[in-house]
Protein backbone atom coordinates (compact mmCIF):
# COMPACT_ATOMS: atom_id res chain seq x y z
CA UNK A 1 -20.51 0.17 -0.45
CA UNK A 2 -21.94 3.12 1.01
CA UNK A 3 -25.03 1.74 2.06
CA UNK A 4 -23.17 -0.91 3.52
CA UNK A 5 -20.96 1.63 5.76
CA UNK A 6 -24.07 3.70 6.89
CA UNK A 7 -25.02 0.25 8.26
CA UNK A 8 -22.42 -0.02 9.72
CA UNK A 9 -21.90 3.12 11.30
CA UNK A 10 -25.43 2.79 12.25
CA UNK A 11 -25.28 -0.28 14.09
CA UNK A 12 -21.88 0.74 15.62
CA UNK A 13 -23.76 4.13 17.05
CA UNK A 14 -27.08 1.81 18.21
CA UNK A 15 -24.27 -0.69 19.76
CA UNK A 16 -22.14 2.62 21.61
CA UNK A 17 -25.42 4.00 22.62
CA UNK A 18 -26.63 0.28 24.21
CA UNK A 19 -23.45 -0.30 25.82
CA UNK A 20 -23.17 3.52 27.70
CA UNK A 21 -24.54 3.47 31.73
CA UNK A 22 -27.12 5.09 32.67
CA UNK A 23 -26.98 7.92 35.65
CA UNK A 24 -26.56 6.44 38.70
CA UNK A 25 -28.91 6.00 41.50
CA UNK A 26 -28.82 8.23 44.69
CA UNK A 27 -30.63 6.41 47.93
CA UNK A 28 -31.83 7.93 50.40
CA UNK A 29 -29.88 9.56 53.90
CA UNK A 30 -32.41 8.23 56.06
CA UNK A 31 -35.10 4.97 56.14
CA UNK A 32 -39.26 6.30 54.87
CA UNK A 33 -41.31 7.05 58.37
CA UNK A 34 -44.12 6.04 56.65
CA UNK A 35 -43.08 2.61 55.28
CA UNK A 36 -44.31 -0.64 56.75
CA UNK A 37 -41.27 -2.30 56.42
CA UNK A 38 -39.32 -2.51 59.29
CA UNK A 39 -35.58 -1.35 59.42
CA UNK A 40 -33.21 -3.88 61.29
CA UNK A 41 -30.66 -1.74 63.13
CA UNK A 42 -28.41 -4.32 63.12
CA UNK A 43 -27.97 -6.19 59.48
CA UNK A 44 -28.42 -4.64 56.10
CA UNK A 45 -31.75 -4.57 54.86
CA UNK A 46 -32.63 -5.88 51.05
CA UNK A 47 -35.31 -4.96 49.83
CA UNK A 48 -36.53 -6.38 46.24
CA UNK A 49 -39.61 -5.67 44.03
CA UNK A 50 -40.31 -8.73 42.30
CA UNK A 51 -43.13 -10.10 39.82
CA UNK A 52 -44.45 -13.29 40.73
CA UNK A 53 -44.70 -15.11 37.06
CA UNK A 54 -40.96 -13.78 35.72
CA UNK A 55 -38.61 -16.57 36.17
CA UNK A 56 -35.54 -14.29 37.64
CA UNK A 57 -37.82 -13.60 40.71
CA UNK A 58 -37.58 -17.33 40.93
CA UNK A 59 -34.30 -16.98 40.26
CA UNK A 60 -32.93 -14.83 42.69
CA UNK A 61 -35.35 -15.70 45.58
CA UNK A 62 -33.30 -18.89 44.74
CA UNK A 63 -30.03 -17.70 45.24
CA UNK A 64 -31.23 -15.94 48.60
CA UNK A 65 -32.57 -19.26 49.73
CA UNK A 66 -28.74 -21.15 48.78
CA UNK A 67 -27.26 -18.31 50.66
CA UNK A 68 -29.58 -18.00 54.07
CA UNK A 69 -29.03 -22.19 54.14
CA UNK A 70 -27.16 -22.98 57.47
C-alpha cells in the first residue's frame, strides 16, 4: 500500500506539474529594422516557423489555405 500511494502521489505531482502554463510571452513594441520581412500597415501580419517534413506544418499551412479560399 505504500508503495502504491507514493505512485500515486508521484504521478499526481508529474500530472500537476504537466498540466501548469508556462510564463507567458512578451512581443515586441515595435516591428525588427533589420528583418526582411515586410510589415503590412494595413492587416495583421502572421508569421510562422515551420519544418518542412512535420505533418502539422502541413497541417496548418492547410488550414491557412481553407481560410484565404474566396
Amino acid at each position: 500500500m505504500l508503495w502504491l500511494g507514493g505512485t500515486a502521489a508521484g504521478l499526481g505531482a508529474l500530472a500537476d506539474y504537466a498540466n501548469r502554463p508556462g510564463a507567458p510571452a512578451h512581443a515586441p513594441a515595435n516591428w525588427p529594422s533589420s528583418s526582411r520581412l515586410t510589415l503590412d500597415g494595413q492587416h495583421p501580419t502572421l508569421v510562422m516557423l515551420v519544418h518542412p517534413k512535420c505533418d502539422c506544418t502541413r497541417a496548418s499551412l492547410a488550414v491557412f489555405e481553407v481560410r484565404a479560399a474566396p
